[in-house]
Protein backbone atom coordinates (compact mmCIF):
# COMPACT_ATOMS: atom_id res chain seq x y z
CA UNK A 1 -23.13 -108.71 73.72
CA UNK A 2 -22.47 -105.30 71.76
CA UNK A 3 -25.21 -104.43 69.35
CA UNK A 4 -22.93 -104.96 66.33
CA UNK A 5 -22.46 -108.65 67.31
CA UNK A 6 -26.23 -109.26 67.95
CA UNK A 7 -26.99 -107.45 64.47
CA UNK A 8 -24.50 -109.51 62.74
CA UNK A 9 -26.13 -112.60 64.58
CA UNK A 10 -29.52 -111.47 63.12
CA UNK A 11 -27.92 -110.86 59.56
CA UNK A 12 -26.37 -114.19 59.80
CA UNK A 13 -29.73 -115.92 60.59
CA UNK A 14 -31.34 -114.10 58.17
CA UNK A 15 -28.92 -115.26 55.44
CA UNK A 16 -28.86 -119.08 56.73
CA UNK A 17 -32.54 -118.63 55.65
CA UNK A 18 -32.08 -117.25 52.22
CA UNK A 19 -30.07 -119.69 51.91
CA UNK A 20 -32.36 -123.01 52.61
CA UNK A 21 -35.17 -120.98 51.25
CA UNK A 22 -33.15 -121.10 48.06
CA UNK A 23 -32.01 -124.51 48.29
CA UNK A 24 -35.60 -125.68 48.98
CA UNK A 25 -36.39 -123.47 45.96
CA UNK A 26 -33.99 -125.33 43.84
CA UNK A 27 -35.03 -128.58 44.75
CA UNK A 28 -38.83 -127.99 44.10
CA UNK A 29 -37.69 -126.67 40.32
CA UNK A 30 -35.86 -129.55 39.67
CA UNK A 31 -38.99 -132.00 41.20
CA UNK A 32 -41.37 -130.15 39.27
CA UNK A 33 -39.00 -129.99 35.97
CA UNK A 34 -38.69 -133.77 35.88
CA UNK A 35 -42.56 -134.32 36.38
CA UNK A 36 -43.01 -131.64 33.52
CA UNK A 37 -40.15 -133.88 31.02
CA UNK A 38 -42.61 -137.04 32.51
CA UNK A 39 -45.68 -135.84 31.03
CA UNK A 40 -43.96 -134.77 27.88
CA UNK A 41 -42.66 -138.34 27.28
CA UNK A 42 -46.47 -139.34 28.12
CA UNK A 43 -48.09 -137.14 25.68
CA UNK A 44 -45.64 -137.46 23.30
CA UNK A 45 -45.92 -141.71 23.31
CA UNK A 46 -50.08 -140.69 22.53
CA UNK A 47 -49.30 -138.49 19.85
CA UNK A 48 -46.99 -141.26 18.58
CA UNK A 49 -48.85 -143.98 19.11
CA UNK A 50 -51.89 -142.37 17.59
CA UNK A 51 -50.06 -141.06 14.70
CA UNK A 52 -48.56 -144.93 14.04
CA UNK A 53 -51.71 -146.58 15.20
CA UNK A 54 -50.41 -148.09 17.75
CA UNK A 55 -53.44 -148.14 19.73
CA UNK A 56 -52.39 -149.96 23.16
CA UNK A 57 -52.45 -150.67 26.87
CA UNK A 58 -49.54 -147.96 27.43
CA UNK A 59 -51.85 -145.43 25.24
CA UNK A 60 -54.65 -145.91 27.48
CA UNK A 61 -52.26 -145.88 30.91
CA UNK A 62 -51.29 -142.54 29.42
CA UNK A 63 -55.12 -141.27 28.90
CA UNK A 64 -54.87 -142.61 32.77
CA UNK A 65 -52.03 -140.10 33.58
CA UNK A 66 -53.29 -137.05 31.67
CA UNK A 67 -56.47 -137.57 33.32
CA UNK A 68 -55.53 -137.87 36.50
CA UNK A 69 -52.94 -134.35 36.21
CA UNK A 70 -56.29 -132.77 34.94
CA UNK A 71 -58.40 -134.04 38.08
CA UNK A 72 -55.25 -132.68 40.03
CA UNK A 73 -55.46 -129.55 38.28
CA UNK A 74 -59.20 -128.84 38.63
CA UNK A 75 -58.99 -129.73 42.53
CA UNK A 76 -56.44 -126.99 43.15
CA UNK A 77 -58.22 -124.53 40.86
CA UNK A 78 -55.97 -124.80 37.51
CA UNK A 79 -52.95 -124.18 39.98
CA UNK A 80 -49.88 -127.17 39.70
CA UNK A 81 -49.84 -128.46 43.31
CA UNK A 82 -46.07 -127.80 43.48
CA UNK A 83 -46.60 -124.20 42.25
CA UNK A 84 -47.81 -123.96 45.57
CA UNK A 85 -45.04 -125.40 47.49
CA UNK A 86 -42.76 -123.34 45.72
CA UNK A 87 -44.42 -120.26 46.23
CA UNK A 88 -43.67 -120.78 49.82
CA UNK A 89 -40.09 -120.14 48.96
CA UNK A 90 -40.61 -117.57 46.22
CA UNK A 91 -42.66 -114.08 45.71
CA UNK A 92 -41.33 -113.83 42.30
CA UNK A 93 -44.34 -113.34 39.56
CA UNK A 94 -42.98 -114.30 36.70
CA UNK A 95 -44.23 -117.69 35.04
CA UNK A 96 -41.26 -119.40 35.45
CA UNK A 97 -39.96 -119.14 38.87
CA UNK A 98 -41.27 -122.47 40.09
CA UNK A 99 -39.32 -124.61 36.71
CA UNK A 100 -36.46 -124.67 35.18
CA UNK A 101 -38.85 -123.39 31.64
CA UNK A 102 -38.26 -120.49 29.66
CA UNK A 103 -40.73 -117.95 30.90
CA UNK A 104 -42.63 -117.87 27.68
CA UNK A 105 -43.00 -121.80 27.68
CA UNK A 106 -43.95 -121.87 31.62
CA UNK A 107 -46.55 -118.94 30.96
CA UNK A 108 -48.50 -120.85 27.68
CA UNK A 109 -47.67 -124.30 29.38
CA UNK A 110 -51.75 -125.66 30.04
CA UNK A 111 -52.58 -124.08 26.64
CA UNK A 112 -50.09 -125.88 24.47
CA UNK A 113 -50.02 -129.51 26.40
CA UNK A 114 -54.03 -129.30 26.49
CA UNK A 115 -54.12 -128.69 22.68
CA UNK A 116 -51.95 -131.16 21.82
CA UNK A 117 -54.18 -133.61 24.07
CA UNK A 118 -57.36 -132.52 22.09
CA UNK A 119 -55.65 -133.26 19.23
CA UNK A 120 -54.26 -136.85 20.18
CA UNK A 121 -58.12 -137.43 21.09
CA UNK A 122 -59.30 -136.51 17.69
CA UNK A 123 -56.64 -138.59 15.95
CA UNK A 124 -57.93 -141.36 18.15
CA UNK A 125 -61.39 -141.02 17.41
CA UNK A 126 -60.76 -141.43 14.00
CA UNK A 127 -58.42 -144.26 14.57
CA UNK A 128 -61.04 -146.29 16.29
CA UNK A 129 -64.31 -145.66 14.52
């Protein structure tokens, strides 16, 4: 085998892993996009049901679900568990690389969901005292 055909062999491997690197890449992004529109449905039904008083079992299955994504997040130190697994296919640094988010969105993403959850809670104390 000349050494241009092994290097193109090499370059060929190389690029069949870019290639399910990327693939795998994609399909963690879109996995960790629809989990991200999830919770927004979830926290959007509180601030909903809160604002409407519509104080019911799905409200508290939803305190259920933000509760357990905040157990999740303190286990793996304030780090999405899929963050992870996409950092395996990844070195980018920007906030965004691991959902399909703009990058300011992705960056501010814990600060904005976890006010809007301290606000539902407020609303709710109110609503039930």
């Amino acid at each position: 085998m000349s050494e241009n055909t092994r290097s193109k062999t090499y370059e060929d491997q190389i690029d069949g892993l870019r290639q399910r690197a990327n693939s795998r890449l994609v399909l963690v992004k879109t996995i960790h996009t629809v989990i991200w529109v999830f919770y927004n449905v979830v926290i959007f039904y509180m601030l909903y049901a809160v604002i409407v008083n519509r104080i019911d079992k799905w409200l508290w299955i939803c305190f259920g679900l933000v509760l357990l994504e905040g157990i999740i997040l303190l286990v793996f130190k304030q780090v999405c568990p899929v963050t992870l697994i996409a950092r395996k296919y990844s070195d980018s640094d920007k906030s965004n690389f691991d959902i399909y988010l703009p990058e300011w969105l992705a960056k501010h993403n814990k600060l904005i969901y976890t006010s809007i959850v301290v606000v539902i809670v407020i609303m709710l104390a109110f609503r039930i005292v």
